[in-house]
N, C-alpha and C. Protein backbone atom coordinates (compact mmCIF):
# COMPACT_ATOMS: atom_id res chain seq x y z
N UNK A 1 189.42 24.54 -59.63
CA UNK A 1 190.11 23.33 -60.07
C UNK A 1 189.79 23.06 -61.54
N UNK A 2 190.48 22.58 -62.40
CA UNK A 2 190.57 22.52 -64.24
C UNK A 2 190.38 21.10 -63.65
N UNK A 3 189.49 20.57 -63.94
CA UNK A 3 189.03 18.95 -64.05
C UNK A 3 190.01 17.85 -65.27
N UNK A 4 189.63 18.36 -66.23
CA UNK A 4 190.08 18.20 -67.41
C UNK A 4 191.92 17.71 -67.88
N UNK A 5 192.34 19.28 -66.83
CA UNK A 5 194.09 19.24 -66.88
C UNK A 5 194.09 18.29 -65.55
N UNK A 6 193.55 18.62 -64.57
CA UNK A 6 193.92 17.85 -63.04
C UNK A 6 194.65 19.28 -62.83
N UNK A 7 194.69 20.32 -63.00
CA UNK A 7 195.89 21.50 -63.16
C UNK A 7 194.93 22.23 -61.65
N UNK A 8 195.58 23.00 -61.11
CA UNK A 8 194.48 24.37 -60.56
C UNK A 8 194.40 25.37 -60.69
N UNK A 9 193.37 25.84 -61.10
CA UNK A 9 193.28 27.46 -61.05
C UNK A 9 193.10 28.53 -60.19
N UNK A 10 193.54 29.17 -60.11
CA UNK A 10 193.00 30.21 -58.75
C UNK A 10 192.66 31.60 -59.14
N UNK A 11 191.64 32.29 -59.26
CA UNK A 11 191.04 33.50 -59.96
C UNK A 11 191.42 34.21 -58.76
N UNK A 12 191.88 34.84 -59.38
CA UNK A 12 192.34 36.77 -59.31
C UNK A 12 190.88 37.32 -58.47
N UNK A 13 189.53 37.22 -59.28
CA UNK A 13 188.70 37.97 -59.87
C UNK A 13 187.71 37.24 -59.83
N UNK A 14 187.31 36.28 -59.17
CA UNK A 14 186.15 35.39 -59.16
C UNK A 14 184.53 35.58 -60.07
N UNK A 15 184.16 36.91 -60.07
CA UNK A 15 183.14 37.33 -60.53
C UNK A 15 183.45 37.59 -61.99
N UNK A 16 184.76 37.28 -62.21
CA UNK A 16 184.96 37.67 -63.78
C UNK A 16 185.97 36.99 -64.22
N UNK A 17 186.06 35.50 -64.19
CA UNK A 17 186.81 34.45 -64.71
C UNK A 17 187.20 34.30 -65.51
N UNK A 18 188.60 34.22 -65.56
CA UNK A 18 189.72 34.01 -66.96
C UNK A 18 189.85 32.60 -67.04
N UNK A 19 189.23 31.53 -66.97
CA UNK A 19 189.24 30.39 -67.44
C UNK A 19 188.07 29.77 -67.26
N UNK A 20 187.50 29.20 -68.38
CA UNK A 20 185.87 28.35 -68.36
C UNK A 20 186.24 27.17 -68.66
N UNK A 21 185.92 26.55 -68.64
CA UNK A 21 185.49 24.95 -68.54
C UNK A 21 183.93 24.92 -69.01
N UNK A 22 184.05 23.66 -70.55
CA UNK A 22 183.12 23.84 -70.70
C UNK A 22 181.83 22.88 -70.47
N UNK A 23 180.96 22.61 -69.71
CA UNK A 23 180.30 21.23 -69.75
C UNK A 23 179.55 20.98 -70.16
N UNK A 24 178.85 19.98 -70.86
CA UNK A 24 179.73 19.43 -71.37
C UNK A 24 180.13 19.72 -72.65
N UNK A 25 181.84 19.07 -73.12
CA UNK A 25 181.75 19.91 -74.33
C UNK A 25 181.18 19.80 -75.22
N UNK A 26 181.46 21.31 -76.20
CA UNK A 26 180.55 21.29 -77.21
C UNK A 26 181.18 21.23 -78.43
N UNK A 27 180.25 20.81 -79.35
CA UNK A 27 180.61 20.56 -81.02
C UNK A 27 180.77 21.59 -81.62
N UNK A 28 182.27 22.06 -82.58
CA UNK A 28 182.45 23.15 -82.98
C UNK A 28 182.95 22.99 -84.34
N UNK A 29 183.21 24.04 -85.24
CA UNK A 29 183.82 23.57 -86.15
C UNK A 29 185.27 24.38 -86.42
N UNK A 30 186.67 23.56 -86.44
CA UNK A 30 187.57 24.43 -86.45
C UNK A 30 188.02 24.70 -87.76
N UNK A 31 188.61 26.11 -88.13
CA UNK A 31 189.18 26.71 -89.28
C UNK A 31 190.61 26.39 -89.03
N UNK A 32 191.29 25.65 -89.92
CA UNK A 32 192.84 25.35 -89.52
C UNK A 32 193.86 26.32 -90.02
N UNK A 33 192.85 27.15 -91.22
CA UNK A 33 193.33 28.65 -91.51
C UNK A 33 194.06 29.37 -90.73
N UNK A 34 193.08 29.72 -90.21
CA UNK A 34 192.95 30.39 -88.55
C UNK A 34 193.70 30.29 -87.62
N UNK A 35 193.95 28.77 -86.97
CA UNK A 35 194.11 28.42 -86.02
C UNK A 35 195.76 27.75 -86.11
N UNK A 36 196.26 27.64 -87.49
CA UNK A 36 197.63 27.04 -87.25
C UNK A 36 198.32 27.95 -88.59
N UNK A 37 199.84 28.04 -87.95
CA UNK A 37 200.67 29.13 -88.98
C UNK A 37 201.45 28.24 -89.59
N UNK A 38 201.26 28.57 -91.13
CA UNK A 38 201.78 27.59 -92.19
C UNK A 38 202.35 28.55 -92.86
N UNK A 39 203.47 28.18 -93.73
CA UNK A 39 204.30 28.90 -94.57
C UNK A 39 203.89 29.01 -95.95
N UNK A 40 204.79 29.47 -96.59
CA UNK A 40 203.60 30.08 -97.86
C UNK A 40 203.76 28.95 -98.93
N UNK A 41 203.06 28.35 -99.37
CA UNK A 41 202.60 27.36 -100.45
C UNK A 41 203.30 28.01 -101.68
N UNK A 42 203.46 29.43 -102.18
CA UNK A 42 203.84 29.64 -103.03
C UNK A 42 205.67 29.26 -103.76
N UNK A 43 206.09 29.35 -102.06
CA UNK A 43 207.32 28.62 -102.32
C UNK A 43 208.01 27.13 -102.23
N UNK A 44 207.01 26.67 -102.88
CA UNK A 44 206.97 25.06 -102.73
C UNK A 44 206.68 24.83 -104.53
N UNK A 45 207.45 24.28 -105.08
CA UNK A 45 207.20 24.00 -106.17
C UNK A 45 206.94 22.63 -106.79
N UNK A 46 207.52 21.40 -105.53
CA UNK A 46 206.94 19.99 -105.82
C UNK A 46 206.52 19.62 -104.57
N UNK A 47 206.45 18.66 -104.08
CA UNK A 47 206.16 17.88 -103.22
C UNK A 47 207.17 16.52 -103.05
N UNK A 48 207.81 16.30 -102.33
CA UNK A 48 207.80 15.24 -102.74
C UNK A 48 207.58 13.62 -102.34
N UNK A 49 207.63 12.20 -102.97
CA UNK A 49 206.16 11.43 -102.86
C UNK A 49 206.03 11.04 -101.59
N UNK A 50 207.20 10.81 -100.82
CA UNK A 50 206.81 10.76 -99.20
C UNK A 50 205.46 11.66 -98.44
N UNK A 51 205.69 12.78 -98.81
CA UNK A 51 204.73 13.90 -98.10
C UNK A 51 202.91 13.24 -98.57
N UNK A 52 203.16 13.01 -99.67
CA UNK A 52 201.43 12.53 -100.08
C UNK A 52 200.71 11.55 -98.58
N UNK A 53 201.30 10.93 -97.70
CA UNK A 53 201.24 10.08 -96.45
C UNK A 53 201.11 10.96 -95.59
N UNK A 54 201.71 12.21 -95.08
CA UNK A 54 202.25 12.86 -94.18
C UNK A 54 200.87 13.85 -94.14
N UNK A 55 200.56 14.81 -93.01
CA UNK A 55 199.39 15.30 -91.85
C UNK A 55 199.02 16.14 -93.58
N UNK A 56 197.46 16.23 -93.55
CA UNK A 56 196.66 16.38 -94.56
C UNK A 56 195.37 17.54 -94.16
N UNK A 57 196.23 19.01 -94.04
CA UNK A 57 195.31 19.85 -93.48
C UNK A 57 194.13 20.47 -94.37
N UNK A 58 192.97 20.04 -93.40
CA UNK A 58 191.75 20.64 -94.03
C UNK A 58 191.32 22.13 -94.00
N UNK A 59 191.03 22.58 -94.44
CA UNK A 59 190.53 23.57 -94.17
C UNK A 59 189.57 24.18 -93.01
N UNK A 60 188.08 23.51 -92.97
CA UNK A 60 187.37 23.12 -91.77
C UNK A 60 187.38 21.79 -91.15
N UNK A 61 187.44 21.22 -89.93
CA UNK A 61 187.25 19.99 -89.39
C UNK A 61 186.43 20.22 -88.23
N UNK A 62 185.96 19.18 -87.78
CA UNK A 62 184.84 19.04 -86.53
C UNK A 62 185.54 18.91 -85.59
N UNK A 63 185.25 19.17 -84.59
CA UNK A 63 186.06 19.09 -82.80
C UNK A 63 185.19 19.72 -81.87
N UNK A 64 185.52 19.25 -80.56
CA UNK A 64 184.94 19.60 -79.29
C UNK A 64 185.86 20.58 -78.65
N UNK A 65 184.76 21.92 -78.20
CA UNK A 65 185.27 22.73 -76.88
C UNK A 65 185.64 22.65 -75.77
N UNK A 66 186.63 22.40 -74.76
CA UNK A 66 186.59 21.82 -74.11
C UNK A 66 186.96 22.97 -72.51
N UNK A 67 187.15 24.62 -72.99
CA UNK A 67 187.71 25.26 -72.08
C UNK A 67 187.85 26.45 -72.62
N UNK A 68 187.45 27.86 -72.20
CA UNK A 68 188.28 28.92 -72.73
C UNK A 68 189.09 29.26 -71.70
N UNK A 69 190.08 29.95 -72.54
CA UNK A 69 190.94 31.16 -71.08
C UNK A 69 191.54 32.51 -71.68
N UNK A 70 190.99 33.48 -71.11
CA UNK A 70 191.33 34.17 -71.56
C UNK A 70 192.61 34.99 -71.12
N UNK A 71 193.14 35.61 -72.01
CA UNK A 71 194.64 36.04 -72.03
C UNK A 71 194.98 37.30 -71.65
N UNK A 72 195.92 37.52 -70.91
CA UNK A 72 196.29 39.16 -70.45
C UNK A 72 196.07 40.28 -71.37
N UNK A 73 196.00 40.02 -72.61
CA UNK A 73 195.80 41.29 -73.94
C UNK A 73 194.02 41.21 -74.16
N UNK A 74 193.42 40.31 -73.25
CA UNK A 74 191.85 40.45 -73.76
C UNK A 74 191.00 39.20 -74.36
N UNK A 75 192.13 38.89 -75.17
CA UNK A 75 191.54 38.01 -76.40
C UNK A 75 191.23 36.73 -75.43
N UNK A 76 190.67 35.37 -76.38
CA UNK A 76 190.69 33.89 -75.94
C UNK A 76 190.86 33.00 -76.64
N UNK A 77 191.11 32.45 -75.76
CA UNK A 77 191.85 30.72 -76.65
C UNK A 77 191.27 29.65 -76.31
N UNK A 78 190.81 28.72 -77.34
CA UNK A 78 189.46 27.47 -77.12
C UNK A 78 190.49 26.38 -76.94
N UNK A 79 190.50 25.91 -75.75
CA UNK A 79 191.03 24.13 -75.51
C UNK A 79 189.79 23.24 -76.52
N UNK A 80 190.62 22.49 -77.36
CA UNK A 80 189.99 21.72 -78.59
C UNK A 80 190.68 20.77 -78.14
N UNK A 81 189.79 19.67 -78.74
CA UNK A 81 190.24 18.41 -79.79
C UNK A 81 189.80 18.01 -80.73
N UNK A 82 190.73 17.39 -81.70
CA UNK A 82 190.24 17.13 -83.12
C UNK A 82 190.87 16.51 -83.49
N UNK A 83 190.38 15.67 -84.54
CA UNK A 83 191.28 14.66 -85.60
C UNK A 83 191.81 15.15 -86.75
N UNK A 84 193.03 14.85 -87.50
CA UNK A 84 193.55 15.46 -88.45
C UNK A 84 194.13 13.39 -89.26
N UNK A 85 193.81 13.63 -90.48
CA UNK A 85 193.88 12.89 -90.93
C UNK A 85 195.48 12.74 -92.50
N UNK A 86 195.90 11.55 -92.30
CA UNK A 86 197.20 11.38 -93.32
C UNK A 86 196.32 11.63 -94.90
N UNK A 87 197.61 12.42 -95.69
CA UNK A 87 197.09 12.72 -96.85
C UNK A 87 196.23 10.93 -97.72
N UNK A 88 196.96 10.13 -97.46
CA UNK A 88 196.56 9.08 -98.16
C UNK A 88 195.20 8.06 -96.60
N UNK A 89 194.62 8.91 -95.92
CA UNK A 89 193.71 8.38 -95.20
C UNK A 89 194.57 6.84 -94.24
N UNK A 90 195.05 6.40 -94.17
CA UNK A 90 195.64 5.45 -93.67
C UNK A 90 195.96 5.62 -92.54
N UNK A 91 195.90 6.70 -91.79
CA UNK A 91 196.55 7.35 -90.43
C UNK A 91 195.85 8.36 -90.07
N UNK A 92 195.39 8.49 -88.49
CA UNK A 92 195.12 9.58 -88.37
C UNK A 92 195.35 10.11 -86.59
N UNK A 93 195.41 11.35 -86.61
CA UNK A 93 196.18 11.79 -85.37
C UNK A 93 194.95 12.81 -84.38
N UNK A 94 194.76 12.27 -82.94
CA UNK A 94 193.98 13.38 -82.68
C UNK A 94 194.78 15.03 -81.90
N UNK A 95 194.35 15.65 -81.80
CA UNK A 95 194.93 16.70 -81.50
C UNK A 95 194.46 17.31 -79.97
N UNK A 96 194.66 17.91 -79.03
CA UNK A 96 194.38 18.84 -78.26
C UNK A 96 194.89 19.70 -77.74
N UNK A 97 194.64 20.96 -78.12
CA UNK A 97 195.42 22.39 -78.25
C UNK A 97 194.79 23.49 -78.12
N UNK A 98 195.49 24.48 -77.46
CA UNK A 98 194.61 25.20 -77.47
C UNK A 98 194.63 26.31 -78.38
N UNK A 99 193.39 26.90 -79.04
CA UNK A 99 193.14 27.97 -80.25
C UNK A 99 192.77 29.02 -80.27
N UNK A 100 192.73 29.78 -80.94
CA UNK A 100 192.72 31.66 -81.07
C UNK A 100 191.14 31.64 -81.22
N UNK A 101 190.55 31.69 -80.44
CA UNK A 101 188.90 32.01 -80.91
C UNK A 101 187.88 32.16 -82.35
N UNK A 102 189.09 32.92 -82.88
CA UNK A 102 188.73 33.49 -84.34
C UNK A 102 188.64 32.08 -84.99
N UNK A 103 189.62 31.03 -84.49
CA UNK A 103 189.36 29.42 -85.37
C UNK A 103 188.05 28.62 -85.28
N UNK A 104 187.20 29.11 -84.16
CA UNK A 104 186.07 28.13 -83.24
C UNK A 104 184.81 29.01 -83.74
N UNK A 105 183.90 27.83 -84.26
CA UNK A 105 182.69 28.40 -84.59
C UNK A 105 181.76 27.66 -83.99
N UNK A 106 181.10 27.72 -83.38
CA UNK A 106 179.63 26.72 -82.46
C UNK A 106 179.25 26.16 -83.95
N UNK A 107 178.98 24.80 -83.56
CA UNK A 107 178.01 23.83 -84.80
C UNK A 107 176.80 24.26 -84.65
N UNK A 108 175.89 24.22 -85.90
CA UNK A 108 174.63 24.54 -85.16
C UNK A 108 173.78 23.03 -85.50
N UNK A 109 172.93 23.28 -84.77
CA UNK A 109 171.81 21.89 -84.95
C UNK A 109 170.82 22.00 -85.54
């Protein structure tokens, strides 16, 4: 049972589980590099002044692990959440999605 979704899971493979749950979660730091596909900056030549308000991607941000699962080709994907904040700070949005591993780095203490 996925606590989290209320969803259920049912393993194939019990001894070798394609979905974790993590408890509790943990503090990570996400690369938004990484983890979200953006178009190329080079073909943008202004902005314009509306957008200065509009989602304000960082490079690294803090978020919690909340699940892996891994995928028929091998790889895994981290159930996150995180906050993403408006370019002019006035707004901010949390997120939960799930990410390509390569984005998720354990915080350390």
């Amino acid at each position: 049972m996925c606590s989290r979704t209320g969803g259920r899971w049912d393993e194939s493979f019990p001894r070798t589980p394609s979905y974790r749950e993590v408890t509790p979660a943990r503090p990570v730091t996400i690369n938004l590099d990484q983890a979200l596909a953006r178009d190329n900056p080079s073909l943008r030549t202004t902005n314009p002044l509306r957008v200065s308000a509009g989602f304000a991607p960082q490079r690294l941000l803090p978020g919690l692990l909340l699940a892996w699962v891994r995928l028929t080709t091998g790889t895994w994907m981290g159930e996150c959440t995180f906050t993403v904040h408006s370019g002019n700070q006035r707004a901010a949005l949390e997120l939960r999605q799930w990410l390509p591993a390569s984005a998720i780095t354990p915080q350390r203490h």
